[in-house]
C-alpha atoms as a PDB file:
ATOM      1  CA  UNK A   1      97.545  79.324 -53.394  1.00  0.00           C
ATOM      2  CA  UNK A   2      95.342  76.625 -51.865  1.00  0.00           C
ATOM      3  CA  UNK A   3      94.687  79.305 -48.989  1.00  0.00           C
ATOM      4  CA  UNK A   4      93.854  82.481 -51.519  1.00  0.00           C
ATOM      5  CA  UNK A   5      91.066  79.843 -52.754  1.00  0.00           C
ATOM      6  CA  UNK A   6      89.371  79.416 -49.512  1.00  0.00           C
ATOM      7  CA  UNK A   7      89.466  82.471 -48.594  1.00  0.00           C
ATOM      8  CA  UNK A   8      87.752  84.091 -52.119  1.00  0.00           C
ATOM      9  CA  UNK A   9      85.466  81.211 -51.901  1.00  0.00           C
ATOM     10  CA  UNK A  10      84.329  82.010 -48.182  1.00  0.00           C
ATOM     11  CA  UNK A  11      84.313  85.525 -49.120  1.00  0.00           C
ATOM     12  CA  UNK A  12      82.019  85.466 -52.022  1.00  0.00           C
ATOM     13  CA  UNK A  13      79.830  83.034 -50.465  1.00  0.00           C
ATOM     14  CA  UNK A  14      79.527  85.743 -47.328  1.00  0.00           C
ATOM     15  CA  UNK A  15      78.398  88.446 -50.088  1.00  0.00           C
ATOM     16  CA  UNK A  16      76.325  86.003 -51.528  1.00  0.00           C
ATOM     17  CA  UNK A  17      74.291  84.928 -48.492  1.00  0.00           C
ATOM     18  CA  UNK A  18      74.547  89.119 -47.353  1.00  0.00           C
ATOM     19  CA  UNK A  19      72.483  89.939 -50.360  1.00  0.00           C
ATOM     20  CA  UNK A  20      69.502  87.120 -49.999  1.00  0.00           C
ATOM     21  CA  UNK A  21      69.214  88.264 -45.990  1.00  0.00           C
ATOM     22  CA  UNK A  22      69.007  91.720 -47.128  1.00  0.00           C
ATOM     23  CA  UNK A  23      66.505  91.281 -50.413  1.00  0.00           C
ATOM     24  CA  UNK A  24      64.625  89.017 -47.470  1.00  0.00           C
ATOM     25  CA  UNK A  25      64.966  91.789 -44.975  1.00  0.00           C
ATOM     26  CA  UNK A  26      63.839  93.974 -47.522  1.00  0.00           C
ATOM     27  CA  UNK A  27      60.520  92.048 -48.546  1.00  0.00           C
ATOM     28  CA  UNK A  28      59.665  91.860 -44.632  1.00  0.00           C
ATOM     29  CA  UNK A  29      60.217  95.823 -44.320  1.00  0.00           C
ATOM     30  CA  UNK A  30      62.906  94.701 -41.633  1.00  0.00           C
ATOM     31  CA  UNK A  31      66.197  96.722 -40.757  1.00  0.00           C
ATOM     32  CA  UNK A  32      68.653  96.522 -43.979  1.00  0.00           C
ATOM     33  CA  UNK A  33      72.181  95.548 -44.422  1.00  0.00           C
ATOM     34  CA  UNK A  34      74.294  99.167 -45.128  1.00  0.00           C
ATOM     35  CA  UNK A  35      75.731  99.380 -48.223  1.00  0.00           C
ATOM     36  CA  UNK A  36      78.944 100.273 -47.657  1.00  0.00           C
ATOM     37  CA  UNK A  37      78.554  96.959 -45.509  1.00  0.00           C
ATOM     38  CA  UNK A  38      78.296  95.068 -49.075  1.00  0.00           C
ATOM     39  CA  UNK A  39      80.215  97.380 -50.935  1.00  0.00           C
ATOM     40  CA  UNK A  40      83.298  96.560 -48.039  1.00  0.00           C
ATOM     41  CA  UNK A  41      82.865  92.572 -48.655  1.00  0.00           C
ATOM     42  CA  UNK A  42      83.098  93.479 -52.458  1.00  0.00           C
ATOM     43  CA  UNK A  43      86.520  95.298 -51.863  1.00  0.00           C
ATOM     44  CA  UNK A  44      87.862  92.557 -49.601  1.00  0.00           C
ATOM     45  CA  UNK A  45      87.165  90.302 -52.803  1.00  0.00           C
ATOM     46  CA  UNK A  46      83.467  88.921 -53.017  1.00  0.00           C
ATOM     47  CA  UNK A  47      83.032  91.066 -55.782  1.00  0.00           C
ATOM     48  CA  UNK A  48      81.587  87.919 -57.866  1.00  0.00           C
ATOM     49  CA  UNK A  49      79.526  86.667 -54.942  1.00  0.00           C
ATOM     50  CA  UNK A  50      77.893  89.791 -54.589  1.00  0.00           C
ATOM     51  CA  UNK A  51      76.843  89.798 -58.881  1.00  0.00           C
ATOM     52  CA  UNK A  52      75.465  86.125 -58.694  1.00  0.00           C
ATOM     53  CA  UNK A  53      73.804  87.254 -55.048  1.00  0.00           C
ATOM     54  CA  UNK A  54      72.533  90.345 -57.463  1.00  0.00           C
ATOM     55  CA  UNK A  55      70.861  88.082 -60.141  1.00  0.00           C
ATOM     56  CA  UNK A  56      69.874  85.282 -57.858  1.00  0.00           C
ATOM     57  CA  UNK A  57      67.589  87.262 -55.709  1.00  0.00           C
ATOM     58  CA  UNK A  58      66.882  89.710 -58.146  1.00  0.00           C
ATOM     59  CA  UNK A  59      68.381  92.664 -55.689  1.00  0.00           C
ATOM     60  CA  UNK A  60      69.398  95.720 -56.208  1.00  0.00           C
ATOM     61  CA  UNK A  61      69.454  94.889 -59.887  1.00  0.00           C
ATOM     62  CA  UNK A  62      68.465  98.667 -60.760  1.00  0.00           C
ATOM     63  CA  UNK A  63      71.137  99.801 -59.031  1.00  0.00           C
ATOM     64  CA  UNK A  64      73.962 101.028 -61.544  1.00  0.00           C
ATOM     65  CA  UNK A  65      76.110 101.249 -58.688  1.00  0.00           C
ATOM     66  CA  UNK A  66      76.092  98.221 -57.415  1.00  0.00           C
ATOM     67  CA  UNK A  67      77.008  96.501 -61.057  1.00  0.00           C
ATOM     68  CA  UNK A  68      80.085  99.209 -61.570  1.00  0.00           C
ATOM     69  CA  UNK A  69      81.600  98.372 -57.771  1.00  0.00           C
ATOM     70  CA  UNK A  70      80.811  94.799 -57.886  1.00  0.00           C
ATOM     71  CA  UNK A  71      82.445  94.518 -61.412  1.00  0.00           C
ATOM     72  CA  UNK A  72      85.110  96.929 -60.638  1.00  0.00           C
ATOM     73  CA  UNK A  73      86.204  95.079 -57.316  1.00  0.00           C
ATOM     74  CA  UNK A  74      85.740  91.478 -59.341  1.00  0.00           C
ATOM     75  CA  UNK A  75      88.320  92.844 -61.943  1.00  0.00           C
ATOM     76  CA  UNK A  76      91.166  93.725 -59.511  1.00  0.00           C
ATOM     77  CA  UNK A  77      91.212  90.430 -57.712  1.00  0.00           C
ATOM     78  CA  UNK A  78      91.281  88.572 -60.745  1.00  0.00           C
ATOM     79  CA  UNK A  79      94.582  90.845 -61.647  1.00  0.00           C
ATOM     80  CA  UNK A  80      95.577  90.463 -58.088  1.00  0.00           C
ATOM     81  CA  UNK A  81      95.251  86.529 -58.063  1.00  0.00           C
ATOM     82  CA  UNK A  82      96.768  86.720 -61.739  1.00  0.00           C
ATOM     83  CA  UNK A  83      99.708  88.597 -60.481  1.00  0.00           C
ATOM     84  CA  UNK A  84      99.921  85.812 -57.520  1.00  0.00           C
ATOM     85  CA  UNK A  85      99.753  83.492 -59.824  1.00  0.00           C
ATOM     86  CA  UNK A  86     102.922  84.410 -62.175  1.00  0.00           C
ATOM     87  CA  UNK A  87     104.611  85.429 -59.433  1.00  0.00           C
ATOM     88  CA  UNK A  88     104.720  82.002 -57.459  1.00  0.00           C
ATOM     89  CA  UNK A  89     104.925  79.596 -61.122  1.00  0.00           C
ATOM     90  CA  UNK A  90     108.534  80.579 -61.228  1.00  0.00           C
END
């Protein structure tokens, strides 16, 4: 389990820092992160990462989207680490 930590942790932060260099990008009128780029770190589990990165940098925060995939994705790795969870405590 120690491992599945790290590697949501590293994850989200990844989304997280994605979503300030593209709000920065952005600002500067620079070439953008895709976003089936963020939407693809959101599905490999930064889901949460991606909703602080969201609120932090006030990005894409108009973007209905964004909240449904983010929240959707964030949802199914809580069951998944849930699932983990009760499957290794016995």
């Amino acid at each position: 389990m120690k491992y599945i930590a790290i590697y949501y942790a590293v994850i989200n932060i990844y989304l997280f820092l994605l979503m300030g260099i593209d709000k920065r990008r952005a600002i500067l009128k620079k070439y953008r992160i895709k976003e089936t780029t963020l939407f693809l770190y959101s599905a490999l589990g930064g889901g949460l990462g991606g909703l602080f990165g969201m609120k932090l940098f006030r990005h894409k925060i108009n973007k209905l989207k964004f909240y449904v995939i983010y929240l959707f994705f964030t949802a199914l790795h809580i069951a998944f680490i849930c699932l983990l969870a009760y499957k290794f405590s016995s």
